[in-house]
C-alpha atoms as a PDB file:
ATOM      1  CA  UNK A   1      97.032  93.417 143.533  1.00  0.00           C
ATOM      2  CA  UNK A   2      98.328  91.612 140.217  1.00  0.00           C
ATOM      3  CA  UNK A   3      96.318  93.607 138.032  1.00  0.00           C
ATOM      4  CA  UNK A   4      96.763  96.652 139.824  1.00  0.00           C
ATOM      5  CA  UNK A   5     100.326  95.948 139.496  1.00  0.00           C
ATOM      6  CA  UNK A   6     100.381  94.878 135.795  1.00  0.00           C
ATOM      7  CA  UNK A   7      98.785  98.200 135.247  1.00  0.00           C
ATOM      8  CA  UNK A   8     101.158 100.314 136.903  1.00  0.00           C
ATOM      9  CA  UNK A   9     103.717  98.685 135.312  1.00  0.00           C
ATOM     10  CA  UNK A  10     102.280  99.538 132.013  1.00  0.00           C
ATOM     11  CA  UNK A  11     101.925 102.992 132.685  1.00  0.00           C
ATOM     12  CA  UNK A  12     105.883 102.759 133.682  1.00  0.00           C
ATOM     13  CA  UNK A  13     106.295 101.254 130.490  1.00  0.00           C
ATOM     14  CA  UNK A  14     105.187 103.459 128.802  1.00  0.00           C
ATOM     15  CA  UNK A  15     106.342 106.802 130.414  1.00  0.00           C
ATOM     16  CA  UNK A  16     109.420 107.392 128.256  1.00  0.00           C
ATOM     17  CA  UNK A  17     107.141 107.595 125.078  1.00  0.00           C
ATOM     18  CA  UNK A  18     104.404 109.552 126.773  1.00  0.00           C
ATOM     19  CA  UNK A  19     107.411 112.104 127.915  1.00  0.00           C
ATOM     20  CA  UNK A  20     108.434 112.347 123.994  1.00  0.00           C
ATOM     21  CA  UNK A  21     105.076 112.970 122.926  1.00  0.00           C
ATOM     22  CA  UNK A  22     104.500 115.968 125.079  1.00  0.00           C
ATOM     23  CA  UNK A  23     107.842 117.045 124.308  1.00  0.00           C
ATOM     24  CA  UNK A  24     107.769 117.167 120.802  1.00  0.00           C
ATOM     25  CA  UNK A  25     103.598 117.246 120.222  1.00  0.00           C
ATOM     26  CA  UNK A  26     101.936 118.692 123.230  1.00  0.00           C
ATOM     27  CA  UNK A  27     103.556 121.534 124.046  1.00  0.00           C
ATOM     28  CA  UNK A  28     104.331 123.000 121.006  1.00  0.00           C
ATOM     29  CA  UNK A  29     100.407 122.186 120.459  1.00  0.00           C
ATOM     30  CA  UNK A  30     100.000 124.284 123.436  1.00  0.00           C
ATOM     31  CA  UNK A  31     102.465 127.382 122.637  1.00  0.00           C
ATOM     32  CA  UNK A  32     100.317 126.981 118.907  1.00  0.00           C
ATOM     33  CA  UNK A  33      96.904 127.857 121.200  1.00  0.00           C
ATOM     34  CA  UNK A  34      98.585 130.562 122.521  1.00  0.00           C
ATOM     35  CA  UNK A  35     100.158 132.146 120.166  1.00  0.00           C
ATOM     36  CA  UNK A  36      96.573 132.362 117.933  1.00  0.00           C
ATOM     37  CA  UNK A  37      94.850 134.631 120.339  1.00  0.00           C
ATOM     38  CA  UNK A  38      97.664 136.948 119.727  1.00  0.00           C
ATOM     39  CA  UNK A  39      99.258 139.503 117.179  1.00  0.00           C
ATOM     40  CA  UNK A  40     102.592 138.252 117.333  1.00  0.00           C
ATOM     41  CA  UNK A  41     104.635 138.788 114.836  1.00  0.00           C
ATOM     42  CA  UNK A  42     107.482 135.862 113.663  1.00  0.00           C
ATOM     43  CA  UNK A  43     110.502 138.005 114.009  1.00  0.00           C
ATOM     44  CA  UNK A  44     110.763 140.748 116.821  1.00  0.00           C
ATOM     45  CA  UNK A  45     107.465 141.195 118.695  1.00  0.00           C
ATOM     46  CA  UNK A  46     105.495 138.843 120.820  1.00  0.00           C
ATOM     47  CA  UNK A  47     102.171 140.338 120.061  1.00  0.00           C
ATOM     48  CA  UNK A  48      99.247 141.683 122.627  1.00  0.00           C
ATOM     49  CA  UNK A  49      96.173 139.432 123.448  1.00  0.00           C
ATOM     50  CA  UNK A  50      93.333 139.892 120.671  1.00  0.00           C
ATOM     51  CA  UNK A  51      90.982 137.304 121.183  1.00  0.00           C
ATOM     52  CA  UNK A  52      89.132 135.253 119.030  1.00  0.00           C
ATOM     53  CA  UNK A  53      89.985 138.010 116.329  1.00  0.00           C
ATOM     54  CA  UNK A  54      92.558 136.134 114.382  1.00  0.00           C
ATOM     55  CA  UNK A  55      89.876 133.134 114.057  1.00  0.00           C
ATOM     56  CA  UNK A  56      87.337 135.905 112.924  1.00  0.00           C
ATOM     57  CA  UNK A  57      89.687 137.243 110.471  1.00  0.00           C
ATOM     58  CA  UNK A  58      90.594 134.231 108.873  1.00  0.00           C
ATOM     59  CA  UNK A  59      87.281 132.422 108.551  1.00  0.00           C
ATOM     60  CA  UNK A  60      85.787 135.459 107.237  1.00  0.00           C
ATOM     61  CA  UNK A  61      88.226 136.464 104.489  1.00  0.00           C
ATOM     62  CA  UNK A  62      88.501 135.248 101.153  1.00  0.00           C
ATOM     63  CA  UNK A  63      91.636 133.887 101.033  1.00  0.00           C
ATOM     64  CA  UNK A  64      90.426 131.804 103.315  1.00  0.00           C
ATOM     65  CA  UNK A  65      87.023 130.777 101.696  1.00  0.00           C
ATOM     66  CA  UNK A  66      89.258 130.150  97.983  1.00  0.00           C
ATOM     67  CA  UNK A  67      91.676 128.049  99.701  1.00  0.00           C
ATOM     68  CA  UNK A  68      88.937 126.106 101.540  1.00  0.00           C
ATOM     69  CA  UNK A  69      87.282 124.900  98.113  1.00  0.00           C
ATOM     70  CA  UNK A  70      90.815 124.486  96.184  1.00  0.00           C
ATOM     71  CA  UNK A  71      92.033 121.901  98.600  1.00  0.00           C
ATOM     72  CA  UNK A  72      88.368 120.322  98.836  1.00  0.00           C
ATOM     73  CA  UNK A  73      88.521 119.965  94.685  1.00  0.00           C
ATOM     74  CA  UNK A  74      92.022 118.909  94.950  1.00  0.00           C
ATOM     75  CA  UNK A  75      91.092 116.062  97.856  1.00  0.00           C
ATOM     76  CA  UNK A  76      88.190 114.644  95.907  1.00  0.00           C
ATOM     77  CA  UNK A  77      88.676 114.934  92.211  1.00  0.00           C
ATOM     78  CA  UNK A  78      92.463 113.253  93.333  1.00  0.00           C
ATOM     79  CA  UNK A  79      91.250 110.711  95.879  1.00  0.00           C
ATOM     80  CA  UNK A  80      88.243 109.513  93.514  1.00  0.00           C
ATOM     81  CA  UNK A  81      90.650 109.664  90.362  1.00  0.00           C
ATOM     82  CA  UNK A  82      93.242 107.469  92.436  1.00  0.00           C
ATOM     83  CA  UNK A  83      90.502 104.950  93.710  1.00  0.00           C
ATOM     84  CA  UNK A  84      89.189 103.958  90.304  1.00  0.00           C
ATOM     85  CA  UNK A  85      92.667 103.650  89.209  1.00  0.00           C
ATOM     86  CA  UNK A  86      93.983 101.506  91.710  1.00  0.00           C
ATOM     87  CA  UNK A  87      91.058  99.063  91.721  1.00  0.00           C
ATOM     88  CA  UNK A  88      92.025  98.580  87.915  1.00  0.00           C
ATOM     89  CA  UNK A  89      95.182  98.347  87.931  1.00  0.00           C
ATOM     90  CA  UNK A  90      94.794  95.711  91.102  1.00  0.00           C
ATOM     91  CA  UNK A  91      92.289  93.720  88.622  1.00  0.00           C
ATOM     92  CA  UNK A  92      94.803  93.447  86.023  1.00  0.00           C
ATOM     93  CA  UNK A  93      97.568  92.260  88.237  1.00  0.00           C
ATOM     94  CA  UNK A  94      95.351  90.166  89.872  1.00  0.00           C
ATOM     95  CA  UNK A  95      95.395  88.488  86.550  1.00  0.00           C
ATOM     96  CA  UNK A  96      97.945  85.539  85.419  1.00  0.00           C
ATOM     97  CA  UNK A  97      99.772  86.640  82.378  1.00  0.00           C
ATOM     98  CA  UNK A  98     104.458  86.584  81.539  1.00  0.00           C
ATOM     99  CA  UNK A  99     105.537  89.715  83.398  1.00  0.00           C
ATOM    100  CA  UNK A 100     103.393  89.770  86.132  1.00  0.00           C
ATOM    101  CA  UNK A 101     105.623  90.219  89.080  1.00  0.00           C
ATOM    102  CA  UNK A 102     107.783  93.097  86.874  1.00  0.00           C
ATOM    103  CA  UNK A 103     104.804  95.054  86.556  1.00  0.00           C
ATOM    104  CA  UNK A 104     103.812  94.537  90.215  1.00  0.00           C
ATOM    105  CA  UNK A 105     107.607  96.195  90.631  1.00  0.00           C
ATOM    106  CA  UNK A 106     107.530  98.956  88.268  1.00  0.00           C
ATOM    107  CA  UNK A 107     104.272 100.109  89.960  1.00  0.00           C
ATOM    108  CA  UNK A 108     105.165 100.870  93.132  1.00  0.00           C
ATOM    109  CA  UNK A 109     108.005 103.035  91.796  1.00  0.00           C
ATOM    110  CA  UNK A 110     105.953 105.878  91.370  1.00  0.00           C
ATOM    111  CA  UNK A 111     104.730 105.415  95.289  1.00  0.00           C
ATOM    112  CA  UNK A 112     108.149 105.155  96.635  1.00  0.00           C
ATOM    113  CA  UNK A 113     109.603 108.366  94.619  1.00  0.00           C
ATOM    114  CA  UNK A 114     109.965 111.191  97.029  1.00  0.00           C
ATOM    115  CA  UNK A 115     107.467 113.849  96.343  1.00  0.00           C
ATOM    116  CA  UNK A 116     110.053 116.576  95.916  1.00  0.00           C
ATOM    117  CA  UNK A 117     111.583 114.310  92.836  1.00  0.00           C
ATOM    118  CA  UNK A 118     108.274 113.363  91.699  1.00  0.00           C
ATOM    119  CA  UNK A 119     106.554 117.238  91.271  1.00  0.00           C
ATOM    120  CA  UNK A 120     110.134 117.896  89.730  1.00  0.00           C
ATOM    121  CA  UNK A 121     109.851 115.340  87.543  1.00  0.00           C
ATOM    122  CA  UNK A 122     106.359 116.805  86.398  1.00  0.00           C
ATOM    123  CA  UNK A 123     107.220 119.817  86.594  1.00  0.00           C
ATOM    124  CA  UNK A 124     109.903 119.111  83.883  1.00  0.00           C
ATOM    125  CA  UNK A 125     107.164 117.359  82.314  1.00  0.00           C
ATOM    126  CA  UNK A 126     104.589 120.456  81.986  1.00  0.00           C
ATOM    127  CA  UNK A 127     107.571 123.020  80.929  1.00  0.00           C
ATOM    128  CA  UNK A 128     106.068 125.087  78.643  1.00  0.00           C
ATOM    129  CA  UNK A 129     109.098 125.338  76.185  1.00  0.00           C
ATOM    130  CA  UNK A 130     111.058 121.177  76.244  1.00  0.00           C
ATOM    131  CA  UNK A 131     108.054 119.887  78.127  1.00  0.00           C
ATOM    132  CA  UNK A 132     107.091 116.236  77.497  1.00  0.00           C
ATOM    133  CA  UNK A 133     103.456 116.732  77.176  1.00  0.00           C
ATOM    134  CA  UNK A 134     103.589 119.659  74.868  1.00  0.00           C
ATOM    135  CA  UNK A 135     105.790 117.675  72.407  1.00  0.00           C
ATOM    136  CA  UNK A 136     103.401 114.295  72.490  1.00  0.00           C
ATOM    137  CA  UNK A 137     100.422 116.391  72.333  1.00  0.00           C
ATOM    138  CA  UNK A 138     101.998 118.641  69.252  1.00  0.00           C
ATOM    139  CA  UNK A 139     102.359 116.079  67.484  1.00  0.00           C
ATOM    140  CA  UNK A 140      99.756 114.160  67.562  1.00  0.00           C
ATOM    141  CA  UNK A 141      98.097 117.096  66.162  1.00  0.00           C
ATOM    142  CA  UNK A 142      95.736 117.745  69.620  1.00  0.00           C
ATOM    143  CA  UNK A 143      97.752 121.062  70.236  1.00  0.00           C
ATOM    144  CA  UNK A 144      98.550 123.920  67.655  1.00  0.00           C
ATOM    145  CA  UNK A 145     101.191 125.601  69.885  1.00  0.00           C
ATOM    146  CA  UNK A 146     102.765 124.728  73.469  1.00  0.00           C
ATOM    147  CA  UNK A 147     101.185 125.640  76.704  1.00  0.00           C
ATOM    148  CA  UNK A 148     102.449 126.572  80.179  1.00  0.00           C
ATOM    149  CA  UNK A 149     100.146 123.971  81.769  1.00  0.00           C
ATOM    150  CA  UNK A 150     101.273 125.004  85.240  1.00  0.00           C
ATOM    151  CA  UNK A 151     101.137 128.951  84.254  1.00  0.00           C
ATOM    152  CA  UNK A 152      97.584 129.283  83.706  1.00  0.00           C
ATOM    153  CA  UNK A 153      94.813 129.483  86.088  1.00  0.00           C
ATOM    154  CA  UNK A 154      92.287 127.418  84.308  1.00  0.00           C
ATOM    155  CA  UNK A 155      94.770 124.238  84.190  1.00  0.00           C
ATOM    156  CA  UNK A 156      97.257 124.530  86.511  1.00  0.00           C
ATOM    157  CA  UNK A 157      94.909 122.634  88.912  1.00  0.00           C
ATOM    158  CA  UNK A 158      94.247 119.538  86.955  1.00  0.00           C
ATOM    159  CA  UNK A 159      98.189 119.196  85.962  1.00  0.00           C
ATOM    160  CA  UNK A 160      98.255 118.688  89.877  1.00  0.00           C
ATOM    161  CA  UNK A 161      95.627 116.337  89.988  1.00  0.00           C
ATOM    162  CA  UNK A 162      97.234 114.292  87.603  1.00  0.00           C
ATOM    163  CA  UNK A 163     100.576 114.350  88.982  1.00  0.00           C
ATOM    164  CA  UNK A 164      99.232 113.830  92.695  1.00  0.00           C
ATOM    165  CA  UNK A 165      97.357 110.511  91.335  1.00  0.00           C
ATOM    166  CA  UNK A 166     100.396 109.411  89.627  1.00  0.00           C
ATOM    167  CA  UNK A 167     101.993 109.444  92.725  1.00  0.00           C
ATOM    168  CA  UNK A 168      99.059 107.930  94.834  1.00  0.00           C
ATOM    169  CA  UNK A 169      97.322 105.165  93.069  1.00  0.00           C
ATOM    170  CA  UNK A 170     100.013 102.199  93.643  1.00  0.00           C
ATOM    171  CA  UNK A 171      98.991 103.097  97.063  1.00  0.00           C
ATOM    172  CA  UNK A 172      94.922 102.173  96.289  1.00  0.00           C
ATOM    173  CA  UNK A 173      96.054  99.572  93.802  1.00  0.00           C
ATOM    174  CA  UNK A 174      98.446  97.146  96.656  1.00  0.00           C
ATOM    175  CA  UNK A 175      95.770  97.683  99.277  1.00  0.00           C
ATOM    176  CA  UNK A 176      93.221  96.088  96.784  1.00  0.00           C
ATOM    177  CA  UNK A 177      94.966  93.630  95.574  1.00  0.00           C
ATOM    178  CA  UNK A 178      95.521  92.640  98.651  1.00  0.00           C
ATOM    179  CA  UNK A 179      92.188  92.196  99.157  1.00  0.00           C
ATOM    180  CA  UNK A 180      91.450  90.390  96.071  1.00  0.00           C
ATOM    181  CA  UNK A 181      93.906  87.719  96.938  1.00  0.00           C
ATOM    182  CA  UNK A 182      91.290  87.428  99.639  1.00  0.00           C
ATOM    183  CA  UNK A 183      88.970  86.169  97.259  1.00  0.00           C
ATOM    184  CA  UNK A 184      88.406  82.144  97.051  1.00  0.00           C
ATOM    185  CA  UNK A 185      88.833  80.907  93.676  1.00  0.00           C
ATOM    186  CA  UNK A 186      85.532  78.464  94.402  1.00  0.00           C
ATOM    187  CA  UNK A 187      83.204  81.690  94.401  1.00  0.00           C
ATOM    188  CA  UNK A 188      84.575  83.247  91.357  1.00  0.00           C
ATOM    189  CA  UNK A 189      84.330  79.976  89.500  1.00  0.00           C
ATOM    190  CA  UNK A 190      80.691  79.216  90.468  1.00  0.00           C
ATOM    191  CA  UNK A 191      80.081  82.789  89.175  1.00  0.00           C
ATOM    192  CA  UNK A 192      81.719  81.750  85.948  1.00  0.00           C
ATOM    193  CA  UNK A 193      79.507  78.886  86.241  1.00  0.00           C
ATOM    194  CA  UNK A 194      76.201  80.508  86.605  1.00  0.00           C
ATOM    195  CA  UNK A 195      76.878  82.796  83.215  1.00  0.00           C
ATOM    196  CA  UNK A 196      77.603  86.062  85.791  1.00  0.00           C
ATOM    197  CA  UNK A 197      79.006  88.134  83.366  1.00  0.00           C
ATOM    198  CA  UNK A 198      82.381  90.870  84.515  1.00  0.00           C
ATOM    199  CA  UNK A 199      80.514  93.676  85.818  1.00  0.00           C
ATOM    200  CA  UNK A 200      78.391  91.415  88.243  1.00  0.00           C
ATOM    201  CA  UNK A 201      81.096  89.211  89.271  1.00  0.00           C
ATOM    202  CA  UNK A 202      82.583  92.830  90.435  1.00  0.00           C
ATOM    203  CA  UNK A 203      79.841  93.914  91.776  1.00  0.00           C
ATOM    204  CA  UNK A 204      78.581  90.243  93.327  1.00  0.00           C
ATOM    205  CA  UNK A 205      81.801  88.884  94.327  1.00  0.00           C
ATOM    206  CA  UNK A 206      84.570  90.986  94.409  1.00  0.00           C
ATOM    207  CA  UNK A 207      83.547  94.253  95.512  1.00  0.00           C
ATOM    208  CA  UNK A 208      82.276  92.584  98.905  1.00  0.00           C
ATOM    209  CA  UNK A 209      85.774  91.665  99.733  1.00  0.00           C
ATOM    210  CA  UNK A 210      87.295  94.653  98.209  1.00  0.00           C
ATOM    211  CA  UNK A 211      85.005  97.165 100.248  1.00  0.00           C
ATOM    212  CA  UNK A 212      86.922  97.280 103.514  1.00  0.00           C
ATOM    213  CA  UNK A 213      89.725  98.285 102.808  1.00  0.00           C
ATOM    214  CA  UNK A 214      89.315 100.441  99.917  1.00  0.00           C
ATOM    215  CA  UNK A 215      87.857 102.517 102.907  1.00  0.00           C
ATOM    216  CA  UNK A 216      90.837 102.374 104.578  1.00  0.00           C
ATOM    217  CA  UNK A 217      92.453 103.607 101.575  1.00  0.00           C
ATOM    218  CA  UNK A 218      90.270 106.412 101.128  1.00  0.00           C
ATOM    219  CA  UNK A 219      90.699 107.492 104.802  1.00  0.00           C
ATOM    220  CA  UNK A 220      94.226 107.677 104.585  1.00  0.00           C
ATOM    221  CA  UNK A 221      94.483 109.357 101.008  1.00  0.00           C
ATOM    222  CA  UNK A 222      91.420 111.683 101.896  1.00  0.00           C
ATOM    223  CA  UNK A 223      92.975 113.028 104.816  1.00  0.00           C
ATOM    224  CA  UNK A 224      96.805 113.136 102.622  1.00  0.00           C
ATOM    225  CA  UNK A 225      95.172 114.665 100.004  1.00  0.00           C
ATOM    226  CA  UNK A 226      93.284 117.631 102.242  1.00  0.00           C
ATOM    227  CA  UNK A 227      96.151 118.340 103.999  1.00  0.00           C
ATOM    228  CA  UNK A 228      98.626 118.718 100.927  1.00  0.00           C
ATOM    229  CA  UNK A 229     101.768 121.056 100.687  1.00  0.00           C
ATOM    230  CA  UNK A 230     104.747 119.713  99.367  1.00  0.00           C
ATOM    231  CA  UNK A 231     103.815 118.478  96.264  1.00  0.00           C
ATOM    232  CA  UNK A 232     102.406 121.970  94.804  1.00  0.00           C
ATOM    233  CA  UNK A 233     104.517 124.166  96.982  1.00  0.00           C
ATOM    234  CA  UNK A 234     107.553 122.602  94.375  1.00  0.00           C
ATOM    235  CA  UNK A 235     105.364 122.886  91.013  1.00  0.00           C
ATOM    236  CA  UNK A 236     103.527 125.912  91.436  1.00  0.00           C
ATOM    237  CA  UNK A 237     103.644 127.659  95.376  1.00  0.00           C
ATOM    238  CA  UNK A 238      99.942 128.259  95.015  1.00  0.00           C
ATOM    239  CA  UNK A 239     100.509 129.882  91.632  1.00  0.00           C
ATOM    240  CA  UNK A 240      99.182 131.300  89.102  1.00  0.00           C
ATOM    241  CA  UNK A 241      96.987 134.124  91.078  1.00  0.00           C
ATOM    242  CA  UNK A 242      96.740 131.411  93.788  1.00  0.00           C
ATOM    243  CA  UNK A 243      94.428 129.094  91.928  1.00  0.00           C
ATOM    244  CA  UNK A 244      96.438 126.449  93.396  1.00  0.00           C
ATOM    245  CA  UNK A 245      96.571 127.232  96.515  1.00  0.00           C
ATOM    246  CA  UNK A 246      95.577 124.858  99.370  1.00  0.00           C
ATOM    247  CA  UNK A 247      95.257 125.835 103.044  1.00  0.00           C
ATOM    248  CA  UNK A 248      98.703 123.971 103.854  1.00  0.00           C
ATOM    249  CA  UNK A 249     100.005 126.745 101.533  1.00  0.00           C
ATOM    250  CA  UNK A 250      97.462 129.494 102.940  1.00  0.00           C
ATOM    251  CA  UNK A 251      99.048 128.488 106.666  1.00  0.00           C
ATOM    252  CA  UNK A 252     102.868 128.317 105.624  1.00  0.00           C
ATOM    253  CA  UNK A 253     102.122 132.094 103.818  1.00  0.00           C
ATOM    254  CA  UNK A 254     100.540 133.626 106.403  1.00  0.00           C
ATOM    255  CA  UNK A 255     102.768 132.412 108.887  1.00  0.00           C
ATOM    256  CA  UNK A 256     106.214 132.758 107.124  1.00  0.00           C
ATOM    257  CA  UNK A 257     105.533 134.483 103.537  1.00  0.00           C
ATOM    258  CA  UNK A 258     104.126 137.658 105.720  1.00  0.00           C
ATOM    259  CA  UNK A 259     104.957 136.831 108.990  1.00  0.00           C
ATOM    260  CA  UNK A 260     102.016 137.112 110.758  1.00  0.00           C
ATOM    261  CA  UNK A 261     102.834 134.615 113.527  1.00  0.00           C
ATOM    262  CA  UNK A 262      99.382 134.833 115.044  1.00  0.00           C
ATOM    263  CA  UNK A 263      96.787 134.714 112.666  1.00  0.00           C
ATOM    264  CA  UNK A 264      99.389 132.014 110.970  1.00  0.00           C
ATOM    265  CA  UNK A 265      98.585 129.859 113.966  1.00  0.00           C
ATOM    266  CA  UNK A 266      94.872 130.284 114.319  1.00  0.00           C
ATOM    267  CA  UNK A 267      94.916 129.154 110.463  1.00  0.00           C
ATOM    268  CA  UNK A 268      96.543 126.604 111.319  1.00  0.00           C
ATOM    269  CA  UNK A 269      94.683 125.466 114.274  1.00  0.00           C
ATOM    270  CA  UNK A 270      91.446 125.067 111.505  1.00  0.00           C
ATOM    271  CA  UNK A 271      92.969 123.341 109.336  1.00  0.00           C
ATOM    272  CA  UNK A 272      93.704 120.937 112.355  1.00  0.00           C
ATOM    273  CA  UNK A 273      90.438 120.793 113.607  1.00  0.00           C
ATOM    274  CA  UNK A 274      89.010 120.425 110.013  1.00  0.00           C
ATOM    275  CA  UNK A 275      91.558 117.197 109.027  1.00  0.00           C
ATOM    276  CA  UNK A 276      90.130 115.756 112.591  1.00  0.00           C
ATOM    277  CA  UNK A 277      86.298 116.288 112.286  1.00  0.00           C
ATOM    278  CA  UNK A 278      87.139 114.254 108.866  1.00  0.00           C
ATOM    279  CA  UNK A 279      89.434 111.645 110.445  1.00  0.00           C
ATOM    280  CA  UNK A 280      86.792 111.176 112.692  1.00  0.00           C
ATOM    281  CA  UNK A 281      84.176 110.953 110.810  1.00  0.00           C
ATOM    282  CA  UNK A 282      86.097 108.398 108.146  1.00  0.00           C
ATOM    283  CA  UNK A 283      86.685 106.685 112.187  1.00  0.00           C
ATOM    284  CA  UNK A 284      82.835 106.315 112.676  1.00  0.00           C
ATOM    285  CA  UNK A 285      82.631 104.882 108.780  1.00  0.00           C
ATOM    286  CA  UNK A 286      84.842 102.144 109.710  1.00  0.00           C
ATOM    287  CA  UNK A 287      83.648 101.007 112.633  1.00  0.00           C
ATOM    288  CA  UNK A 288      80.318 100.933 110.888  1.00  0.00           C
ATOM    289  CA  UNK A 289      81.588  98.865 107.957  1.00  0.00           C
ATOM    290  CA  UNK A 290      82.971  96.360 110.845  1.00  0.00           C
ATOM    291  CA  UNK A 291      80.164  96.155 112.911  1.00  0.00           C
ATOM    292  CA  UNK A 292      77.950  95.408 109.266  1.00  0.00           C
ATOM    293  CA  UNK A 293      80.698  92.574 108.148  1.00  0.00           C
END
């Protein structure tokens, strides 16, 4: 009776959140189903049934296909970029040296920037005519003339990149040195001890500590990163000839660009079930990595 009572009473508990959650996630999940087996448009029609013919069309069609391979270039050129990055910058504040806890400050600015400020920010950066880069790289004699970085196919991409891990790495870089603190000072000094030189104390001592939760931080910047919009919606809107475009951009074009309210939604619906067969299997990973430690 007490547990049976305990449990109803958590249930109770938690009613009022369950209630919000269908509110505001499951049935607009629902109306999303719906809606992608139809024609509708946004504005003035609600559309006929057509099937699985919007799912057809979409994972059939180029635009689809380009996006698809855009966003996975973006994800892991980004999230491998931001990764190496973090776990050196986390070594070198891990390190005792005048400044320390400034530097620790200063990095996380980047992190807690909103993205809208921080792809303006680069975006003022990559200007083709005042632009930042273009005047360092002038005159260092690396560039003859300046270049619209974000107005040409073959680098508007990387400028992204670049900006995106500028953003992201404090992110990667407090999650591992958080786990370096982990560390005891005994093992690294019988390392020192037993001539282990840097890259086998990392490899030897650290990295076993560091492991864990770097795979946290790649599940949660993996998934971030696959899923991006805002960040090149405000520097380029999938531009130039949509070499930047992700499927976040693909879904918010199809949907509101041409307002095709239908075949928006089963686009949509793909790109959800693609971000959860990888959240899932990042999910197994982890509990894999827990069961081995």
């Amino acid at each position: 009776m007490t547990g049976t009572w305990i449990s109803t009473r958590a249930w109770l508990l938690m009613l009022p959140l369950l209630v919000v959650m269908t509110a505001v996630i499951g049935w607009p999940l629902v109306d999303t189903v719906r809606l992608s087996f139809t024609d509708a448009k946004l504005v003035g029609t609600e559309g006929g049934f057509v099937g699985t013919a919007n799912y057809i069309k979409m994972l059939g069609g180029s635009n689809f296909q380009r996006a698809l391979v855009t966003t996975t270039w973006f994800a892991v050129i980004s999230v491998a970029a931001e990764v190496v990055l973090g776990v050196l910058a986390a070594l070198l504040l891990n390190q005792q040296f005048r400044g320390r806890a400034a530097l620790r400050a200063l990095m996380i600015l980047p992190w807690a920037l909103p993205t809208v400020v921080n792809a303006t920010l680069w975006r003022l950066i990559y200007n083709p005519e005042y632009g930042a880069l273009n005047a360092a790289l002038t005159q260092l004699g690396l560039l003859d003339s300046y270049r619209s970085w974000l107005g040409e196919p073959g680098t508007a991409l990387a400028a992204l990149i670049v900006a995106d891990c500028w953003k992201n790495f404090p992110l990667v870089a407090l999650i591992a040195l958080a786990a370096l603190q982990a560390v005891p000072r005994d093992i690294t000094a019988a390392s020192l001890v037993d001539g282990a030189g840097p890259f086998n104390r990392f490899r030897f001592v650290i990295m076993p500590y560091l492991a864990g939760p770097l795979l946290v931080a790649l599940v949660l910047r993996t998934i971030e990163a696959f899923k991006v919009f805002d960040i090149i919606w405000v520097m380029t809107r999938g531009g130039p000839a949509n070499s930047t475009r992700t499927l976040s951009i693909l879904v918010y074009q199809e949907a509101f660009s041409f307002q095709r309210a239908g075949s928006g939604a089963s686009l949509a619906l793909i790109v959800t079930l693609l971000v959860t067969v990888l959240a899932a299997a990042y999910a197994a990973l982890l509990r894999k990595a827990a069961g081995a430690s």
